[in-house]
N, C-alpha and C. Protein backbone atom coordinates (compact mmCIF):
# COMPACT_ATOMS: atom_id res chain seq x y z
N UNK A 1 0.40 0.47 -58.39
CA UNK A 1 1.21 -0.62 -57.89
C UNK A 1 0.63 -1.14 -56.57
N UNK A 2 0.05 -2.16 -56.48
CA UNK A 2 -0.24 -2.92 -55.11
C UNK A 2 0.44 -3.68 -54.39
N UNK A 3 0.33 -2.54 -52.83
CA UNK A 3 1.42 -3.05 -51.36
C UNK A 3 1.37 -4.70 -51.12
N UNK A 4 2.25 -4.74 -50.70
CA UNK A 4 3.05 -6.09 -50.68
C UNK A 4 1.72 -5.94 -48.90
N UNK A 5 0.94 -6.28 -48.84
CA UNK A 5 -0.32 -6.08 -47.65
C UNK A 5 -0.15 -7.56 -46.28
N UNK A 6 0.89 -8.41 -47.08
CA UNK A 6 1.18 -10.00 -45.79
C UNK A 6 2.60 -9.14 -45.60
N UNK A 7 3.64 -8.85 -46.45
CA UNK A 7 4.77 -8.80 -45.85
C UNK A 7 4.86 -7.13 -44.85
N UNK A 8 3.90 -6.20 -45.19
CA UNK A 8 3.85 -5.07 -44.34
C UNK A 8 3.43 -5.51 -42.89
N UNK A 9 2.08 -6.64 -42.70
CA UNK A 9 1.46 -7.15 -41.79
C UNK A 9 2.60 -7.71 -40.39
N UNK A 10 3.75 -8.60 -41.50
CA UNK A 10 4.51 -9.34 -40.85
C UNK A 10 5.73 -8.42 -39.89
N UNK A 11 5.54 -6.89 -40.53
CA UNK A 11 6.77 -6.12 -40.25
C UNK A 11 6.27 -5.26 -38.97
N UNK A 12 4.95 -5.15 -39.05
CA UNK A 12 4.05 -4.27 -37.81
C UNK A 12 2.72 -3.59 -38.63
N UNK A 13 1.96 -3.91 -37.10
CA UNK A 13 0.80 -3.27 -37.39
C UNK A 13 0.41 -2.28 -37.56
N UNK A 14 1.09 -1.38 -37.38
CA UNK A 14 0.74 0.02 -37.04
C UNK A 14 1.43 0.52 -38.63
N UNK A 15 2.87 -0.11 -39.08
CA UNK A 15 2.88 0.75 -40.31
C UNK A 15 2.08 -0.14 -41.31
N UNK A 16 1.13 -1.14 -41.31
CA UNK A 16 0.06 -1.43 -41.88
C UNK A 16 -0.49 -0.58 -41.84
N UNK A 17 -1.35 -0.14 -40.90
CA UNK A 17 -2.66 0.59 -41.03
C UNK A 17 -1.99 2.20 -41.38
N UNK A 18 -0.76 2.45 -41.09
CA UNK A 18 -0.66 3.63 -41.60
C UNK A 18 -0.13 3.91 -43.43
N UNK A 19 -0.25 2.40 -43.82
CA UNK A 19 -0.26 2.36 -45.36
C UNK A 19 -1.89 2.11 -45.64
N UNK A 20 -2.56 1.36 -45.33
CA UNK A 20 -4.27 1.88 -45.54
C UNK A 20 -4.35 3.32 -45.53
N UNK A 21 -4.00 3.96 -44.22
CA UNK A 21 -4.33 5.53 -44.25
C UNK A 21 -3.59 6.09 -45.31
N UNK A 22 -2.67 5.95 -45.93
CA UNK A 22 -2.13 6.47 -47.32
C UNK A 22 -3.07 5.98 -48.48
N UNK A 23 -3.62 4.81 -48.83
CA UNK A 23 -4.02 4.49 -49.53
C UNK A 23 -5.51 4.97 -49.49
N UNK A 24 -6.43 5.07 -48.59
CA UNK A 24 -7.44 5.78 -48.04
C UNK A 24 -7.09 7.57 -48.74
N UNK A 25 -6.51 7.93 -48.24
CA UNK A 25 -5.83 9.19 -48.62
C UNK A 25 -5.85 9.67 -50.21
N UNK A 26 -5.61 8.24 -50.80
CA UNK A 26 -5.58 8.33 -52.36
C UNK A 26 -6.27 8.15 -53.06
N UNK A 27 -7.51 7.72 -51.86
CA UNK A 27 -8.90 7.01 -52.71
C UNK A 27 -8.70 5.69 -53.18
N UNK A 28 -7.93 4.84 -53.03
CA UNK A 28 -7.69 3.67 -53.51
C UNK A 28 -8.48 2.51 -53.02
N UNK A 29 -9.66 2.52 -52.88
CA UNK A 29 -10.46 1.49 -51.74
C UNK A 29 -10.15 0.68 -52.47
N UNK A 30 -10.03 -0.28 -53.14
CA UNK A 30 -9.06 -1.16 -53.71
C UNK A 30 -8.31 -2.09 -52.91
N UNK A 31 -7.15 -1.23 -52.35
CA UNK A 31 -6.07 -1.79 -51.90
C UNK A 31 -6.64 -1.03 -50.31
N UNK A 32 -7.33 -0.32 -49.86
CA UNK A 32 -7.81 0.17 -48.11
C UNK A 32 -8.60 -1.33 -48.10
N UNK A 33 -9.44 -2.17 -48.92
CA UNK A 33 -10.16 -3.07 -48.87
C UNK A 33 -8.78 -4.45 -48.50
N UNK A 34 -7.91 -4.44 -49.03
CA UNK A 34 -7.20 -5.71 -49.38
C UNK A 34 -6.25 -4.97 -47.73
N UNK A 35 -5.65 -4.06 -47.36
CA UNK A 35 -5.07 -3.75 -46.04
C UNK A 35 -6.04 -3.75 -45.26
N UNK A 36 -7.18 -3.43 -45.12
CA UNK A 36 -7.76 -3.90 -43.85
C UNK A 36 -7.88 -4.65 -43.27
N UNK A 37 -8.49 -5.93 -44.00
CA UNK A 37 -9.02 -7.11 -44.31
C UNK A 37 -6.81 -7.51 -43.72
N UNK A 38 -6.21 -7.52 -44.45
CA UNK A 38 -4.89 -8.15 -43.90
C UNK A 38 -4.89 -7.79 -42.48
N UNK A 39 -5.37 -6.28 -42.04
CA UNK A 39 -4.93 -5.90 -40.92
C UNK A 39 -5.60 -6.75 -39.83
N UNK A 40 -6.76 -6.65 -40.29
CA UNK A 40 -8.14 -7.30 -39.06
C UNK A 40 -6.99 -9.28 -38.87
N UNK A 41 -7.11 -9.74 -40.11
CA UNK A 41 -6.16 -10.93 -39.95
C UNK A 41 -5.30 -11.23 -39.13
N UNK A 42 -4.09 -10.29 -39.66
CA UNK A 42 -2.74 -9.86 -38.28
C UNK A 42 -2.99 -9.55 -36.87
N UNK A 43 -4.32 -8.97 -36.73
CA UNK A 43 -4.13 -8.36 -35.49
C UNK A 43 -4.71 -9.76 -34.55
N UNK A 44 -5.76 -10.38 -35.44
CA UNK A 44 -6.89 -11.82 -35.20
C UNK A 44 -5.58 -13.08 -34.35
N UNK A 45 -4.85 -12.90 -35.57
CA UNK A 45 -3.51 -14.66 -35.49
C UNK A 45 -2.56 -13.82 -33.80
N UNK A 46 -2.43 -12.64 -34.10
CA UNK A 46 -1.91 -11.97 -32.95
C UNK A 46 -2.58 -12.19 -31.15
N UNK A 47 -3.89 -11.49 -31.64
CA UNK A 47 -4.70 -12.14 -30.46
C UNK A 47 -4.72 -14.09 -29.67
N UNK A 48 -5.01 -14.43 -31.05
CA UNK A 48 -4.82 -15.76 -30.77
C UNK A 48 -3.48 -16.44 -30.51
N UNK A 49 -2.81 -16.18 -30.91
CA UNK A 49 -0.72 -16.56 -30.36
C UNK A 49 -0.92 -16.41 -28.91
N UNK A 50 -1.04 -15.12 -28.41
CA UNK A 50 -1.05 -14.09 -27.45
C UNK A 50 -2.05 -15.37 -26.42
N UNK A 51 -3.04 -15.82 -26.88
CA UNK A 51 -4.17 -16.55 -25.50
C UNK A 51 -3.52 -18.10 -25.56
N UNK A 52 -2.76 -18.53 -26.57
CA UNK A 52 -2.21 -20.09 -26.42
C UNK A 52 -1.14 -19.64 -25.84
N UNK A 53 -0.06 -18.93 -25.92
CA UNK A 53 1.06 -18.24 -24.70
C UNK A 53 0.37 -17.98 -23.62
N UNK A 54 -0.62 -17.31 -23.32
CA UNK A 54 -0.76 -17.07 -21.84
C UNK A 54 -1.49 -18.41 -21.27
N UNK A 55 -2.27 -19.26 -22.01
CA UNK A 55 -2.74 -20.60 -21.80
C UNK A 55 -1.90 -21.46 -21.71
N UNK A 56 -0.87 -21.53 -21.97
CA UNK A 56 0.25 -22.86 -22.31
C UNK A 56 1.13 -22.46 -20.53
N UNK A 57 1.73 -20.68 -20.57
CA UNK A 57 2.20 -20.52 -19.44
C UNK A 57 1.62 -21.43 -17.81
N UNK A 58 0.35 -20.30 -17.92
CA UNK A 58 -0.66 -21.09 -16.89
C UNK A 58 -0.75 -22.36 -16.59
N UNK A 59 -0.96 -23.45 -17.72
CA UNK A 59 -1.59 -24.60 -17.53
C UNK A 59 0.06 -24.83 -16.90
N UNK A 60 1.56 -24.84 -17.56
CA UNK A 60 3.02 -25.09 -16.90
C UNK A 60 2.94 -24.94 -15.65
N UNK A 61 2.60 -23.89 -15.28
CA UNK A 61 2.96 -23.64 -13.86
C UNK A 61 2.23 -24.56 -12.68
N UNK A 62 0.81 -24.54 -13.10
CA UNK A 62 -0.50 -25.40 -12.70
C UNK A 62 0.42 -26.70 -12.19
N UNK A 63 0.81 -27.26 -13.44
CA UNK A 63 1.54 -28.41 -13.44
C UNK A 63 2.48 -28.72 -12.79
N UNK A 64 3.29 -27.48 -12.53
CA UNK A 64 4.48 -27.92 -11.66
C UNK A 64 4.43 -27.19 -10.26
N UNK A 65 2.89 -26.46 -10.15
CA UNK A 65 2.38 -26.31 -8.81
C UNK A 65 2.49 -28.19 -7.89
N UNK A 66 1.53 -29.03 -8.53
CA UNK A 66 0.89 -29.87 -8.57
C UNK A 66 1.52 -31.61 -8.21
N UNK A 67 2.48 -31.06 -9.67
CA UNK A 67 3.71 -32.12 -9.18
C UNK A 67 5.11 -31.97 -8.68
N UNK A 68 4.92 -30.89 -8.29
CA UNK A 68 6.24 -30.57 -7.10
C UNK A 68 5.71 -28.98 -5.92
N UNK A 69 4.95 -29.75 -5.23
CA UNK A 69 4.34 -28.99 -3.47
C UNK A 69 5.42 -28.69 -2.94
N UNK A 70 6.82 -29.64 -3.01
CA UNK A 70 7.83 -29.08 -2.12
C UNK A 70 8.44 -27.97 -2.93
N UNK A 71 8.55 -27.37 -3.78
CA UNK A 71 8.73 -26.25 -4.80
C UNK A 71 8.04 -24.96 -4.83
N UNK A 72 7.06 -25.23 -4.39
CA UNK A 72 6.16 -24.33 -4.40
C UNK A 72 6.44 -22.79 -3.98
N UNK A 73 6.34 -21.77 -4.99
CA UNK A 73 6.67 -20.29 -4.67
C UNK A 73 5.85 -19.34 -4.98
N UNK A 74 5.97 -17.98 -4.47
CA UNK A 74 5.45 -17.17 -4.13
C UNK A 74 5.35 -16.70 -6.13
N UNK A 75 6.46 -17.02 -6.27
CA UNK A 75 6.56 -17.17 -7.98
C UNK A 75 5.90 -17.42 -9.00
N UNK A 76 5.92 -18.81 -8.79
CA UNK A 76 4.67 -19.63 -9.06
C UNK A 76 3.50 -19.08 -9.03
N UNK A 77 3.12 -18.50 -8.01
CA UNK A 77 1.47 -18.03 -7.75
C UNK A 77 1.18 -16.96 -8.24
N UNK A 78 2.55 -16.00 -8.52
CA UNK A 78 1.82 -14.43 -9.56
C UNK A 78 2.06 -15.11 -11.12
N UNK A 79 2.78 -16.20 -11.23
CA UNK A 79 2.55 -15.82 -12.83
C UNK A 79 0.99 -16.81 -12.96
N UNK A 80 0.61 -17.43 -12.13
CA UNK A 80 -0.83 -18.06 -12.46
C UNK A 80 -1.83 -17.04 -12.37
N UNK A 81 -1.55 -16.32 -11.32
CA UNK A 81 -2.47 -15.19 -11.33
C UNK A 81 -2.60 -14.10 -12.76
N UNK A 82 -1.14 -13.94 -13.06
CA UNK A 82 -0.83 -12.33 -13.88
C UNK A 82 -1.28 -13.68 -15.56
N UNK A 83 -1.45 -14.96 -15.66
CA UNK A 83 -1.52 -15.59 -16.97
C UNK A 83 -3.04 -15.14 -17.16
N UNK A 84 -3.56 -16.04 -15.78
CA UNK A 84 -5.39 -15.67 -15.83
C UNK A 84 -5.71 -14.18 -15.72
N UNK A 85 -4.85 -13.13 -15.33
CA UNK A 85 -5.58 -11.80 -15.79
C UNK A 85 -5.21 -11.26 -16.99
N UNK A 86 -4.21 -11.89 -17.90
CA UNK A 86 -4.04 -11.63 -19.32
C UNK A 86 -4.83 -12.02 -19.94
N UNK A 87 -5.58 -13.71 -19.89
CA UNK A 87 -6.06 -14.53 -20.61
C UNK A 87 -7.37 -13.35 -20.67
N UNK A 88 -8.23 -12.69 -19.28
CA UNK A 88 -9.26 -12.12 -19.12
C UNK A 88 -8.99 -10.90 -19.32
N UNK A 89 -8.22 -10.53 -19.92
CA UNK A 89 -7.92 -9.26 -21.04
C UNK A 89 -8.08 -9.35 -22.33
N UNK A 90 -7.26 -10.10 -22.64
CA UNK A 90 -7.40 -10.82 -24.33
C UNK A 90 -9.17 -10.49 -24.42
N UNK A 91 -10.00 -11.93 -23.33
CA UNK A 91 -11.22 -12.21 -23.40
C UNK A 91 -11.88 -10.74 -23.91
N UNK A 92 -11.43 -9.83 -23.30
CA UNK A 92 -12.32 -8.64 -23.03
C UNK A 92 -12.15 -7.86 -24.41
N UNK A 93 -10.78 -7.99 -25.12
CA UNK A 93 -10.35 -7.32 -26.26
C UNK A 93 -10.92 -8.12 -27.23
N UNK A 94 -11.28 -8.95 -27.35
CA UNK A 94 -11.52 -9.91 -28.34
C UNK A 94 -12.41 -11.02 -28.20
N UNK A 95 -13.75 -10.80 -28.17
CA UNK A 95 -14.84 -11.73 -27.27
C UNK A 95 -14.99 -13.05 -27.54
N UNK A 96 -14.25 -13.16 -29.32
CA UNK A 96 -14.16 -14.39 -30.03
C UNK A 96 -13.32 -15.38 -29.26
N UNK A 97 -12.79 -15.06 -28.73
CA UNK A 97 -11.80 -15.44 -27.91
C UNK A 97 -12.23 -16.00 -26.53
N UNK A 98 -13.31 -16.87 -26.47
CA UNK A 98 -14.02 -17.33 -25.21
C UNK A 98 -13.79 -18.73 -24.90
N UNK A 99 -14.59 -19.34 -23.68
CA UNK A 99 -14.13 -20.53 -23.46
C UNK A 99 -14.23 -21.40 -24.64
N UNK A 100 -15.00 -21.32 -25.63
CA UNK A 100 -15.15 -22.26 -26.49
C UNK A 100 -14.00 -22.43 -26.81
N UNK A 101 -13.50 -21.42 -27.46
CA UNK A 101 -12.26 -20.95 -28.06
C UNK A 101 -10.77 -21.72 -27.35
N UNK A 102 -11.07 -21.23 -26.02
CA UNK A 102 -9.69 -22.50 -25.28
C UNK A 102 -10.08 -23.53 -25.51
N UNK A 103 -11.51 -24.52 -25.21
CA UNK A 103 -11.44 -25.72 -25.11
C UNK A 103 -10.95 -26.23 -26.57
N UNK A 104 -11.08 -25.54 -27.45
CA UNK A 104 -10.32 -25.52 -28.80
C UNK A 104 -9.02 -25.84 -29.50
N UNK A 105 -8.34 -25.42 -28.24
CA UNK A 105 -7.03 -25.11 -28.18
C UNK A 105 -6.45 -26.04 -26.65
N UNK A 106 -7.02 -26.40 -26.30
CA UNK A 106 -6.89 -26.98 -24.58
C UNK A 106 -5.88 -27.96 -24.58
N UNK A 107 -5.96 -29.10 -25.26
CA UNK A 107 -5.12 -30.43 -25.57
C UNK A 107 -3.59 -29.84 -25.82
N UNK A 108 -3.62 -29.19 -27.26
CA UNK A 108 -2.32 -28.62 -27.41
C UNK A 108 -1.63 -27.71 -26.39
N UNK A 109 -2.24 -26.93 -25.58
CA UNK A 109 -1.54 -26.15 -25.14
C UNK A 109 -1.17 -27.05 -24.21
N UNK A 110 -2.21 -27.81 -23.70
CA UNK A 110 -1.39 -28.57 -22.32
C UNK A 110 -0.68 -29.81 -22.77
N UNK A 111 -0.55 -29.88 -23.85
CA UNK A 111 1.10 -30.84 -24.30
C UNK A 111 1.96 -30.01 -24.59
N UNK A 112 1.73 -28.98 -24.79
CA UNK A 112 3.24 -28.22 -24.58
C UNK A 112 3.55 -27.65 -23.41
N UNK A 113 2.34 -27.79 -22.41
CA UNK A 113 2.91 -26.59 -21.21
C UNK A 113 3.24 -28.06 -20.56
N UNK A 114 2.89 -29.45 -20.42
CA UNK A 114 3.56 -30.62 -19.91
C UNK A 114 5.05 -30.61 -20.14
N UNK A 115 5.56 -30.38 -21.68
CA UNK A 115 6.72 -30.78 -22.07
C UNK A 115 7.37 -29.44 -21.27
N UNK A 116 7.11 -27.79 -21.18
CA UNK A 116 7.87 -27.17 -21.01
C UNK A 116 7.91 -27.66 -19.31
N UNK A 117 7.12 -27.83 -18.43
CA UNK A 117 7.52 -28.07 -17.08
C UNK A 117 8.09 -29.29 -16.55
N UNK A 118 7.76 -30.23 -17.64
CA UNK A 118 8.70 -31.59 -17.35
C UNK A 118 9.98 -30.83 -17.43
N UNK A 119 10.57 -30.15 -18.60
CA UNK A 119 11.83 -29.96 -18.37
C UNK A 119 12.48 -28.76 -17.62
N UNK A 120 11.37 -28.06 -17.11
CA UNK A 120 12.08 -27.44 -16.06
C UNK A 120 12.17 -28.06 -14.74
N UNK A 121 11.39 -29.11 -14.56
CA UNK A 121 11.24 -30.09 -13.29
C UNK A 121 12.21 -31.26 -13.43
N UNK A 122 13.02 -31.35 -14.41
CA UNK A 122 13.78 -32.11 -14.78
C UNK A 122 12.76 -33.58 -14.33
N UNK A 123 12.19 -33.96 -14.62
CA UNK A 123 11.20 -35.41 -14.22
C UNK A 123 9.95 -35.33 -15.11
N UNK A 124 9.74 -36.65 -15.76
CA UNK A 124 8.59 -36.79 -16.03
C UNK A 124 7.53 -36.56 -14.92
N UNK A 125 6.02 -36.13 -15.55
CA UNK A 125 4.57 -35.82 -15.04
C UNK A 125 3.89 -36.67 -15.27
N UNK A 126 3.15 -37.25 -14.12
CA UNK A 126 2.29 -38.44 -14.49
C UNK A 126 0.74 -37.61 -14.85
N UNK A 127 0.47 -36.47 -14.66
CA UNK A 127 -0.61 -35.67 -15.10
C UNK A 127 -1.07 -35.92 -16.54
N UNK A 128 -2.11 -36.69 -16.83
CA UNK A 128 -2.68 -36.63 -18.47
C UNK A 128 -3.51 -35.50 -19.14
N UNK A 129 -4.04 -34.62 -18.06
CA UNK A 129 -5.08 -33.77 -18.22
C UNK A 129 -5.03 -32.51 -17.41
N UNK A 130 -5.68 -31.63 -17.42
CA UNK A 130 -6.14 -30.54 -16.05
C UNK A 130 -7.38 -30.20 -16.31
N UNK A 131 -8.44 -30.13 -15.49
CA UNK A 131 -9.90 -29.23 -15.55
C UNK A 131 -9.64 -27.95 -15.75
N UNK A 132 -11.02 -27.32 -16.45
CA UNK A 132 -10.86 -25.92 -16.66
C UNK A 132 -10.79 -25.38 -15.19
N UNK A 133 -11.78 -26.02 -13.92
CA UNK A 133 -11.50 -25.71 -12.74
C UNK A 133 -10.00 -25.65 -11.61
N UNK A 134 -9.17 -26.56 -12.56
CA UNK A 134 -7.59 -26.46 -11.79
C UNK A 134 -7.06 -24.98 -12.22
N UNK A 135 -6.79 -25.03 -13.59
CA UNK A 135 -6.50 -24.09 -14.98
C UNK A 135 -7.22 -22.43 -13.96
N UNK A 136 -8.34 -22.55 -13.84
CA UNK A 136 -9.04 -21.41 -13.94
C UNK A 136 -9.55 -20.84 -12.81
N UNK A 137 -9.97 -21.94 -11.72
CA UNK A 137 -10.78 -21.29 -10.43
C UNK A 137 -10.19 -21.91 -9.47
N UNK A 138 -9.29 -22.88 -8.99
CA UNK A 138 -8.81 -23.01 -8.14
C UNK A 138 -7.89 -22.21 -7.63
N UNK A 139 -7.45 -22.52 -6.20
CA UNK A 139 -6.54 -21.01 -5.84
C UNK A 139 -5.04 -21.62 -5.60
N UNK A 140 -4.07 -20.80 -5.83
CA UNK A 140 -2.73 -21.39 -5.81
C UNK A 140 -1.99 -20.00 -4.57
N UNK A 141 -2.12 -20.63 -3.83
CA UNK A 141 -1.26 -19.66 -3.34
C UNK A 141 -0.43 -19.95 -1.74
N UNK A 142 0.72 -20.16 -0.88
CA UNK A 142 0.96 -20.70 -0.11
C UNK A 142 0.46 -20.72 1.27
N UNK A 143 -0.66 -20.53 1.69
CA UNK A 143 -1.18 -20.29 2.53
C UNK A 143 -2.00 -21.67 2.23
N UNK A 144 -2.52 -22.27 1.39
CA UNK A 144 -3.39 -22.78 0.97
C UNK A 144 -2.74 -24.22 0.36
N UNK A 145 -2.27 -25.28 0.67
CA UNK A 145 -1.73 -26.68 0.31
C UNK A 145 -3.20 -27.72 0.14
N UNK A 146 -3.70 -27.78 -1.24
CA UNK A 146 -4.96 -28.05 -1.16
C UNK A 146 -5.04 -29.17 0.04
């Protein structure tokens, strides 16, 4: 009988791979071939969710660094910091996962991280864009009013 290998994926990873290790167990490379292959998938769409969330966060905050100075918090500046040392975790777990890879993803995330900080700023953003240099190497922090 062959595991239901998307709906185990969807339930957790770990009792995925610990149904490969049963199936491994049974000699079934068969179905260790068809759970791996799901697993490597799940864990892939996981990684990638995981860098457009910490990309979408970042670029928000960026944004409402930017268009509201009189706002500006100590707040603000660790989650830009703690987004870019996730993003350079991911990077490190998953190499596929490089700049190419954001500029890939760049547009979308920053129309959604626009829409989520317009509405926490209650005001439209006249911002159309951000550089990877705002996003990535500039410094945000209150000591510092560019």
């Amino acid at each position: 009988m062959m595991k239901n290998w998307e709906q185990l994926s969807t339930e957790s990873h770990l009792l995925l791979a610990e149904a490969v290790k049963e199936e491994l167990e049974r000699g079934n490379l068969a179905e260790v071939q068809f759970g791996l292959q799901t697993l490597i998938d799940a864990m892939s769409r996981s990684d990638r969710r995981a860098m457009e969330s910490f990309l979408t966060v970042l670029m928000a905050h960026v944004i409402k660094w930017k268009s509201q100075p009189e706002k500006r918090s100590v707040s603000w500046a660790k989650t830009i910091l703690n987004a870019r040392r996730e993003i350079k975790r991911i990077q490190k777990d998953a190499p596929s996962l490089n700049r190419a890879y954001l500029e890939s993803i760049w547009t979308e995330c920053f129309n959604d991280a626009k829409q989520e900080a317009e509405l926490e700023m209650q005001k439209k953003c006249d911002l159309e864009s951000l550089s990877w240099n705002e996003v990535f190497n500039d410094e945000y922090n209150l000591t510092n009013y560019e």
